[in-house]
C-alpha atoms as a PDB file:
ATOM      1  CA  UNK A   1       2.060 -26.740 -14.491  1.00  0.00           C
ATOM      2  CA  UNK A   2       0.306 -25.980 -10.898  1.00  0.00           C
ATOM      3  CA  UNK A   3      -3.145 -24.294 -11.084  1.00  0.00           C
ATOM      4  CA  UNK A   4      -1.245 -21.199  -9.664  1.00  0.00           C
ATOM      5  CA  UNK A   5       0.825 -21.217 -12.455  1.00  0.00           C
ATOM      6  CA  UNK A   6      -1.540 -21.180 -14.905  1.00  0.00           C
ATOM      7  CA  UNK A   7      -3.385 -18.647 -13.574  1.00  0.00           C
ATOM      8  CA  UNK A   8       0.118 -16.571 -14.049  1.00  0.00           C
ATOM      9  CA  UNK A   9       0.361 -16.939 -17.580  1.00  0.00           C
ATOM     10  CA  UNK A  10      -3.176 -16.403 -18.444  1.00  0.00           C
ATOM     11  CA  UNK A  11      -3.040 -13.057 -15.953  1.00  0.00           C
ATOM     12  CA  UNK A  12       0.251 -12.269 -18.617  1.00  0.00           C
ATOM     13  CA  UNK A  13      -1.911 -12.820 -21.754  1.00  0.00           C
ATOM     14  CA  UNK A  14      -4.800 -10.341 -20.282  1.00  0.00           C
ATOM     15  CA  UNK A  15      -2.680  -7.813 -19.575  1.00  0.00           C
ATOM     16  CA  UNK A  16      -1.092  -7.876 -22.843  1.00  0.00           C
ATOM     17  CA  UNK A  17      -4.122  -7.753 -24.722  1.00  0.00           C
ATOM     18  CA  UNK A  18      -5.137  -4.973 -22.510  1.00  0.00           C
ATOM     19  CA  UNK A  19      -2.184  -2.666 -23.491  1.00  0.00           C
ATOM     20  CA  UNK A  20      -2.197  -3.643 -26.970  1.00  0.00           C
ATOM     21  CA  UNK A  21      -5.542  -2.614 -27.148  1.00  0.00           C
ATOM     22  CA  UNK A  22      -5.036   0.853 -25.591  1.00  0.00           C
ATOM     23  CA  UNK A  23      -2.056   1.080 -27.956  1.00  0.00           C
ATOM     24  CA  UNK A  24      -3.826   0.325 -31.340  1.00  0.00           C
ATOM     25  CA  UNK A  25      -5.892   1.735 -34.043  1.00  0.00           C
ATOM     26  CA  UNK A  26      -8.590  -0.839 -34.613  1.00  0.00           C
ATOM     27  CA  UNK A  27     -11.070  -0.337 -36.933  1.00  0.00           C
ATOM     28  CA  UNK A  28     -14.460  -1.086 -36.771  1.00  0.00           C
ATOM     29  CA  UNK A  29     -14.464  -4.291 -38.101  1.00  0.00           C
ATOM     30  CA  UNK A  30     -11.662  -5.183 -35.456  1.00  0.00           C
ATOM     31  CA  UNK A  31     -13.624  -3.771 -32.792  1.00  0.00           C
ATOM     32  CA  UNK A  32     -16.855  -6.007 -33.828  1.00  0.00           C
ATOM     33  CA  UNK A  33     -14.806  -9.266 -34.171  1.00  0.00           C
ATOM     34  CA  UNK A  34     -12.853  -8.425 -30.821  1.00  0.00           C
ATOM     35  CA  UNK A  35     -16.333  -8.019 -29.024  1.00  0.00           C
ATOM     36  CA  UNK A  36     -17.758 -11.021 -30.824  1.00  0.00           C
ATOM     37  CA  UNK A  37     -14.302 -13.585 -29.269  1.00  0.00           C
ATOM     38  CA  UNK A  38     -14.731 -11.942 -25.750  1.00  0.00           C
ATOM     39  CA  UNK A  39     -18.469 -12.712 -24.739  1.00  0.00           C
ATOM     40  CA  UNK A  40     -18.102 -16.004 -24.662  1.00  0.00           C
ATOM     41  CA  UNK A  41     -14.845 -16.077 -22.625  1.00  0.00           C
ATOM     42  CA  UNK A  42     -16.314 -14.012 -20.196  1.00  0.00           C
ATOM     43  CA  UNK A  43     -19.337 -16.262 -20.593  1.00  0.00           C
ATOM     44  CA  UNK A  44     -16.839 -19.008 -19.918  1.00  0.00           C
ATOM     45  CA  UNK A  45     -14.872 -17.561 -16.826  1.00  0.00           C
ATOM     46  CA  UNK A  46     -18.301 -16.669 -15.062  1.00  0.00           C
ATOM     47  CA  UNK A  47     -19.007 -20.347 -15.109  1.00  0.00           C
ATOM     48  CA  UNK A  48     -16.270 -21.397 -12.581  1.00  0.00           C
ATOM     49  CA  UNK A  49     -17.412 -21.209  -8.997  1.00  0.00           C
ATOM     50  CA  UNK A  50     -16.271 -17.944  -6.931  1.00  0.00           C
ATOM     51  CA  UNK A  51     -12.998 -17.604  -5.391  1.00  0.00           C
ATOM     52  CA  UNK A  52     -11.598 -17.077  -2.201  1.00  0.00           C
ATOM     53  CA  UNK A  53      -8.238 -15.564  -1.449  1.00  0.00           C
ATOM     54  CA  UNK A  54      -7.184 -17.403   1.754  1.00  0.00           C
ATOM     55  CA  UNK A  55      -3.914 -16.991   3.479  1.00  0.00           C
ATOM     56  CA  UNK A  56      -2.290 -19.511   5.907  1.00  0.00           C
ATOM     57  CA  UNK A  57      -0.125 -18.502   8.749  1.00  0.00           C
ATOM     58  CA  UNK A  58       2.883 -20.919   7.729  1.00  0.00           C
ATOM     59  CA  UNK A  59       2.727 -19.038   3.941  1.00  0.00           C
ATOM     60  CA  UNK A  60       2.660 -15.424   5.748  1.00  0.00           C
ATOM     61  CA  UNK A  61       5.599 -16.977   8.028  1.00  0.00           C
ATOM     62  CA  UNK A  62       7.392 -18.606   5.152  1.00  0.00           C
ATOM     63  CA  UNK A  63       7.436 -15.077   2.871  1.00  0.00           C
ATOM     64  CA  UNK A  64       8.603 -12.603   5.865  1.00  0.00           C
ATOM     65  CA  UNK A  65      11.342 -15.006   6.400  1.00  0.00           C
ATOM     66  CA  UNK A  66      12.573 -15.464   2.496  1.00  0.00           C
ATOM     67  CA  UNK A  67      11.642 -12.159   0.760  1.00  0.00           C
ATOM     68  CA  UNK A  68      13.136 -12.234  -2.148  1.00  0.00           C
ATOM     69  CA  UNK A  69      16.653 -10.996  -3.131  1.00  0.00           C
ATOM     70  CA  UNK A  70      17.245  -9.914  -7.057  1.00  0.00           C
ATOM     71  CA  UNK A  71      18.280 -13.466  -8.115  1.00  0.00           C
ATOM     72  CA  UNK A  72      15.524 -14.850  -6.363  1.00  0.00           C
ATOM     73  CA  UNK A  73      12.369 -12.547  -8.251  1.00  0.00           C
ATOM     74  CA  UNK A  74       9.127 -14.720  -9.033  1.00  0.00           C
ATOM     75  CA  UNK A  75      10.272 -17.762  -6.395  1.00  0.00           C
ATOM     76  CA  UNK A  76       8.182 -16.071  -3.440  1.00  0.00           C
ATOM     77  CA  UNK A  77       5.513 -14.349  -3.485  1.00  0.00           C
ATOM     78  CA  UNK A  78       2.815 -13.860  -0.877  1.00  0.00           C
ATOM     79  CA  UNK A  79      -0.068 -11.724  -2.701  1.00  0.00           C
ATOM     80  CA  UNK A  80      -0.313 -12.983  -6.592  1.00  0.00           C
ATOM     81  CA  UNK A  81      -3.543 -10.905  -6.610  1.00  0.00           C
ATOM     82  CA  UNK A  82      -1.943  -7.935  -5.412  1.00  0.00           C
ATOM     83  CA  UNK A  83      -2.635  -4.733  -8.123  1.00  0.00           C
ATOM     84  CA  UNK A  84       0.774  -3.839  -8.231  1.00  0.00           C
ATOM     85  CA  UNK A  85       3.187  -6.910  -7.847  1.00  0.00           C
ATOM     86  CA  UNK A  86       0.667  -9.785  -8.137  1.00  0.00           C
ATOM     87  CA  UNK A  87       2.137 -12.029 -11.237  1.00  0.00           C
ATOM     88  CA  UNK A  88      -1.685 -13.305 -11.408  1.00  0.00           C
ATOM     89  CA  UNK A  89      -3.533  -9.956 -11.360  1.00  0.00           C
ATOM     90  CA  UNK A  90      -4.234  -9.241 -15.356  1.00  0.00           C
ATOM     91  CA  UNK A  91      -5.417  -5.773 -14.696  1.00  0.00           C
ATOM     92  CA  UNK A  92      -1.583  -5.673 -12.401  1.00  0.00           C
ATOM     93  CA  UNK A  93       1.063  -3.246 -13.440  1.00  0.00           C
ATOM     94  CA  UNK A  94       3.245  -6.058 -13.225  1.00  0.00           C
ATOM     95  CA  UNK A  95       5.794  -4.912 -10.411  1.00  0.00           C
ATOM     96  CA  UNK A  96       8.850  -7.152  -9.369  1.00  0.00           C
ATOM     97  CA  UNK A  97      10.032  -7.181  -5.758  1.00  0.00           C
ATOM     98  CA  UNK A  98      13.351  -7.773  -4.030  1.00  0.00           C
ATOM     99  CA  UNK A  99      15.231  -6.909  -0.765  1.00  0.00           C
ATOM    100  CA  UNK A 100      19.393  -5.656  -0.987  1.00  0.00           C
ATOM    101  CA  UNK A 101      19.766  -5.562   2.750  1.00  0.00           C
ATOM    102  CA  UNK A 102      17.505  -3.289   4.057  1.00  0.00           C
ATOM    103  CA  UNK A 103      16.891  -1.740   1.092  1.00  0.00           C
ATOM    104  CA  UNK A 104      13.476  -2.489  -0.563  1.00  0.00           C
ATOM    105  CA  UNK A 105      13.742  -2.662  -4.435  1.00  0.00           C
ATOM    106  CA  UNK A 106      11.354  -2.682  -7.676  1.00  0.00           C
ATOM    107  CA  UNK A 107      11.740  -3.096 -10.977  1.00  0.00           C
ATOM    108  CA  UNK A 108       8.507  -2.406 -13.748  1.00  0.00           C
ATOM    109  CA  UNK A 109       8.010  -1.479 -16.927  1.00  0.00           C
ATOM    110  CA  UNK A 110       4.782   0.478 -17.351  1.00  0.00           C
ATOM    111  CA  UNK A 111       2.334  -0.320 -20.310  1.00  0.00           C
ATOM    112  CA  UNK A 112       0.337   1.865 -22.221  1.00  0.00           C
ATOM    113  CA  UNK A 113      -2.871   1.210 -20.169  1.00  0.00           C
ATOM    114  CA  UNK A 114      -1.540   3.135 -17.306  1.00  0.00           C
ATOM    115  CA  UNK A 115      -1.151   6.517 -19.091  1.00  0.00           C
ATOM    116  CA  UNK A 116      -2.021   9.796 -17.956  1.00  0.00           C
ATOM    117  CA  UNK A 117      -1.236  12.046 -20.154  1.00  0.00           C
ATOM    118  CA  UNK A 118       0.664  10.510 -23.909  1.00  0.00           C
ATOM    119  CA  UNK A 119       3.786   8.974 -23.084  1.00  0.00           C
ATOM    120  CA  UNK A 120       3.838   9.792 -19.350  1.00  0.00           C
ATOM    121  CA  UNK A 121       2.192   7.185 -16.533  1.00  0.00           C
ATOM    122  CA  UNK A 122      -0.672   8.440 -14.287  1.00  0.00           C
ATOM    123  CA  UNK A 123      -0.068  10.124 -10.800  1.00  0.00           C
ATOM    124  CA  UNK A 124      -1.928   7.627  -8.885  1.00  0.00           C
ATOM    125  CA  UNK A 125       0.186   4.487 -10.603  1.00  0.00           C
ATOM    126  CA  UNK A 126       3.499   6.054  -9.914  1.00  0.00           C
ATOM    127  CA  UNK A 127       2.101   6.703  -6.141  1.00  0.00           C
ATOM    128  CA  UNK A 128       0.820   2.928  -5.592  1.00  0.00           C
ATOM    129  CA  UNK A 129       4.296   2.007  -7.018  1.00  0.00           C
ATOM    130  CA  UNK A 130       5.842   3.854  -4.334  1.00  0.00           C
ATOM    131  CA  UNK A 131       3.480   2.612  -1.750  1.00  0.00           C
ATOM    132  CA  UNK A 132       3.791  -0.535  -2.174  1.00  0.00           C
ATOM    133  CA  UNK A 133       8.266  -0.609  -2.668  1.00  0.00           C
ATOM    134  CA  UNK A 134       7.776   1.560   0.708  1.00  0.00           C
ATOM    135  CA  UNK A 135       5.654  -1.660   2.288  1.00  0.00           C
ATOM    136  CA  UNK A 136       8.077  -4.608   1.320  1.00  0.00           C
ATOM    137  CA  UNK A 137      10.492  -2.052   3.133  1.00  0.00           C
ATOM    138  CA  UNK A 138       8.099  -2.569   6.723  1.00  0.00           C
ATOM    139  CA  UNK A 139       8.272  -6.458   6.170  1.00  0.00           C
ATOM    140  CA  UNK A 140      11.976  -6.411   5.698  1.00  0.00           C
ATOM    141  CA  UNK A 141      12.250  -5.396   9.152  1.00  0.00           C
ATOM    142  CA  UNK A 142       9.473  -7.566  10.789  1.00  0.00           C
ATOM    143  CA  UNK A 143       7.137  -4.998  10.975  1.00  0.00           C
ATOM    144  CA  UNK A 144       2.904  -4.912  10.144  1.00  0.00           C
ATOM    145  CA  UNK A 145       2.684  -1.819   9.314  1.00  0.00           C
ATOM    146  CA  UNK A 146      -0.428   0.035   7.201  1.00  0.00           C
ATOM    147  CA  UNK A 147      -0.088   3.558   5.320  1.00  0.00           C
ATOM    148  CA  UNK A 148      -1.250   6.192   7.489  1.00  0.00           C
ATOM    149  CA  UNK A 149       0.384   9.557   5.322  1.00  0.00           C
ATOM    150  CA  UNK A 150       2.333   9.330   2.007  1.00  0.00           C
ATOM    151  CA  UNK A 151       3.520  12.431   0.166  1.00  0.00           C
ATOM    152  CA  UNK A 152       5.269  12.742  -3.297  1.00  0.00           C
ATOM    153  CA  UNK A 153       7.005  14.820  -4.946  1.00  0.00           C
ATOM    154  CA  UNK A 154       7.060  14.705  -8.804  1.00  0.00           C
ATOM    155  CA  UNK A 155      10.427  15.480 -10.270  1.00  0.00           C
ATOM    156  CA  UNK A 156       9.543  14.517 -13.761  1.00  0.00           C
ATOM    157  CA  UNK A 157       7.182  12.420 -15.964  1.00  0.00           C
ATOM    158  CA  UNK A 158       7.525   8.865 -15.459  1.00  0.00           C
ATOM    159  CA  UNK A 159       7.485   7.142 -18.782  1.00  0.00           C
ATOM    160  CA  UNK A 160       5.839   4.493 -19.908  1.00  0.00           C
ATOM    161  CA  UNK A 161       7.403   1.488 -21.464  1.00  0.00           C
ATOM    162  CA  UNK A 162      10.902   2.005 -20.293  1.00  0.00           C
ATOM    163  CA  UNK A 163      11.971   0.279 -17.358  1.00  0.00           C
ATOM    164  CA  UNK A 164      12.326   1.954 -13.746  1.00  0.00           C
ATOM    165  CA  UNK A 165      13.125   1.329 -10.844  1.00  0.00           C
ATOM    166  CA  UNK A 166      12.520   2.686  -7.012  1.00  0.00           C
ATOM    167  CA  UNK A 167      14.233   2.158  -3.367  1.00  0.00           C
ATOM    168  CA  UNK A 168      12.917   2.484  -0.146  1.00  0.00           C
ATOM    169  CA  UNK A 169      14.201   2.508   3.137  1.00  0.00           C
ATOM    170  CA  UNK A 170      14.048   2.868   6.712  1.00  0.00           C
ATOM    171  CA  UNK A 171      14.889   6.746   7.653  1.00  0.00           C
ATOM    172  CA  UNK A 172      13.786   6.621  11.314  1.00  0.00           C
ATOM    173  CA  UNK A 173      11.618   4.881  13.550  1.00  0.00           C
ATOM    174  CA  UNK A 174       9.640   6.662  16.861  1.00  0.00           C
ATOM    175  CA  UNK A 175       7.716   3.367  18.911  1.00  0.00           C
ATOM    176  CA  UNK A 176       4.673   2.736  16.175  1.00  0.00           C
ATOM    177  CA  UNK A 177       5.410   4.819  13.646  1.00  0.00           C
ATOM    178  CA  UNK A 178       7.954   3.835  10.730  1.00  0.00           C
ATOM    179  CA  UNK A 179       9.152   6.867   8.662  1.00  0.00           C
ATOM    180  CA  UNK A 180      10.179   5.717   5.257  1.00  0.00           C
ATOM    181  CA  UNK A 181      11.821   7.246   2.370  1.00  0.00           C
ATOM    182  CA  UNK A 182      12.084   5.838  -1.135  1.00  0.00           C
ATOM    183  CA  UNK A 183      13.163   7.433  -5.155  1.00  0.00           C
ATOM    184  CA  UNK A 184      12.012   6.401  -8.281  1.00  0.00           C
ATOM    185  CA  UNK A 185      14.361   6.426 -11.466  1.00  0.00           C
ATOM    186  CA  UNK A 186      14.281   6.330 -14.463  1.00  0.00           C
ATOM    187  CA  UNK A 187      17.283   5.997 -17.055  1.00  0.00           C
ATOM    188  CA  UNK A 188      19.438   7.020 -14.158  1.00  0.00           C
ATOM    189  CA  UNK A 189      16.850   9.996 -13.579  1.00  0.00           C
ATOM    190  CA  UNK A 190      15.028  10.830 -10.861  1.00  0.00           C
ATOM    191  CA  UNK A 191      11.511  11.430 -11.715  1.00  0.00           C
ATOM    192  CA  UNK A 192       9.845  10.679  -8.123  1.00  0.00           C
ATOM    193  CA  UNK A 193      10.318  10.747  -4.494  1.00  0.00           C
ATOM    194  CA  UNK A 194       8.439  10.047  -1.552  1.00  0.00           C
ATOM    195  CA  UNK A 195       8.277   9.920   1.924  1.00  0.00           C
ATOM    196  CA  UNK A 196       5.556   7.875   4.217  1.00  0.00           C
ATOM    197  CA  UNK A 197       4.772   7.254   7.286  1.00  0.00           C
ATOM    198  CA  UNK A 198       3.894   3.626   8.242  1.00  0.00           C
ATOM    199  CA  UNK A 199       2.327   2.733  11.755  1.00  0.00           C
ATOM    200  CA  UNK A 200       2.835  -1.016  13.345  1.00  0.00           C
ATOM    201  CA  UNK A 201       0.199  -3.145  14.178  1.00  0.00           C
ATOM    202  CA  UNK A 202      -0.083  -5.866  16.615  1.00  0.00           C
ATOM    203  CA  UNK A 203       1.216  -8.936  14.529  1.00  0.00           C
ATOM    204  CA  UNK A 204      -1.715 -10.971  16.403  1.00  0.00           C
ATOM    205  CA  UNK A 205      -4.251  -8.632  15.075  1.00  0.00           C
ATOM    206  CA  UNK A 206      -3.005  -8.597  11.551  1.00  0.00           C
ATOM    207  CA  UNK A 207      -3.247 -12.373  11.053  1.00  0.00           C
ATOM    208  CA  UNK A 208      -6.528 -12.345  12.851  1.00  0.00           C
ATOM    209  CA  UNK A 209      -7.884 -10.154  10.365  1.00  0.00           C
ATOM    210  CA  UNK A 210      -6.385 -11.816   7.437  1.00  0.00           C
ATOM    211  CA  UNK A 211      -5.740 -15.649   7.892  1.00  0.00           C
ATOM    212  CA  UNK A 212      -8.364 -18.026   6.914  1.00  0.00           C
ATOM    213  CA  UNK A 213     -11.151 -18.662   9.554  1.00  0.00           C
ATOM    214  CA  UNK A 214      -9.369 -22.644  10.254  1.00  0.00           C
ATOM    215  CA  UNK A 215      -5.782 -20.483  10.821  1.00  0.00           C
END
């Protein structure tokens, strides 16, 4: 197993523990005996030297040129850090990414960590949800793009733990700026929808900005 790997399944156990934490009734003794086991892994982690997210050019290449389709999920992914889809993020919401065509798809199943109100996921996480579905969509067609407006509309409460799933796409296009539109379902409902505007970059300037210093 590749240190990357690792890192995956410990990011997994973190964020497990997390939502079974928010999730629970612990008593006090519980609580103690929890606190007690974590100091000294965080004691332990804090040891290891400080890390540097680097990105090569031939990885950033590799990724715009195989995002991945539905059977492919989990065999490319460019930012395993990444708060919303990064497999090694343990504070993550966990999000899997795929391309049908020119369609950008994503597929999550919210925890209880990332409630708003009981039952129902906070505003903000169903908004970086669509954000980032609405991004993959920019890559799909070549395109460095950042956020630059993104309004929702809120149909209904997104639940947590049930599955959902959202689609972006490409509704027009004016020289910089990228106009994309994308839903969010749930159970076959719609309980979100968005639209965004995206404006391109100079691909030069992104990967100055981003790539490692010997890139």
């Amino acid at each position: 197993m590749t240190n990357e790997e690792q890192r995956i399944v410990a990011a997994s156990l973190m964020r497990e523990l997390g939502h079974e934490f928010v999730g629970r009734a612990l008593s006090d003794e519980q609580l103690n005996a929890l606190s007690t086991e974590l100091r000294p892994l965080i004691a332990r982690v804090r040891e290891a030297p400080p890390r540097v997210r680097e990105l090569s050019r031939d990885r950033l290449e590799e990724f715009t040129l195989t995002i991945p389709t539905f059977d492919e999920i989990g065999e490319h992914q460019l930012f395993s850090d990444s708060i919303v889809a990064g497999a090694a993020n343990p504070m993550g919401l966990g999000a899997q990414l795929w391309r049908d065509g020119d369609i950008a798809c994503m597929r999550v199943t919210l925890g209880q960590a990332f409630e708003g109100a009981p039952g129902r996921a906070h505003g903000g996480v169903v908004a970086a949800l669509l954000d980032e579905v609405m991004g993959l969509m920019n890559m799909i067609h070549g395109t460095m793009a950042f956020t630059a407006q993104l309004d929702i509309t809120y149909l209904a409460p997104t639940p947590v733990g049930e599955p959902i799933i959202a689609r972006a796409w490409l509704a027009r296009q004016d020289n910089r700026k990228q106009f994309v539109e994308a839903t969010l379902h749930a159970n076959d409902r719609m309980v979100a929808s968005a639209q965004a505007l995206f404006i391109s970059i100079d691909r030069a300037t992104f990967l100055e900005q981003i790539l490692t210093p010997e890139d």
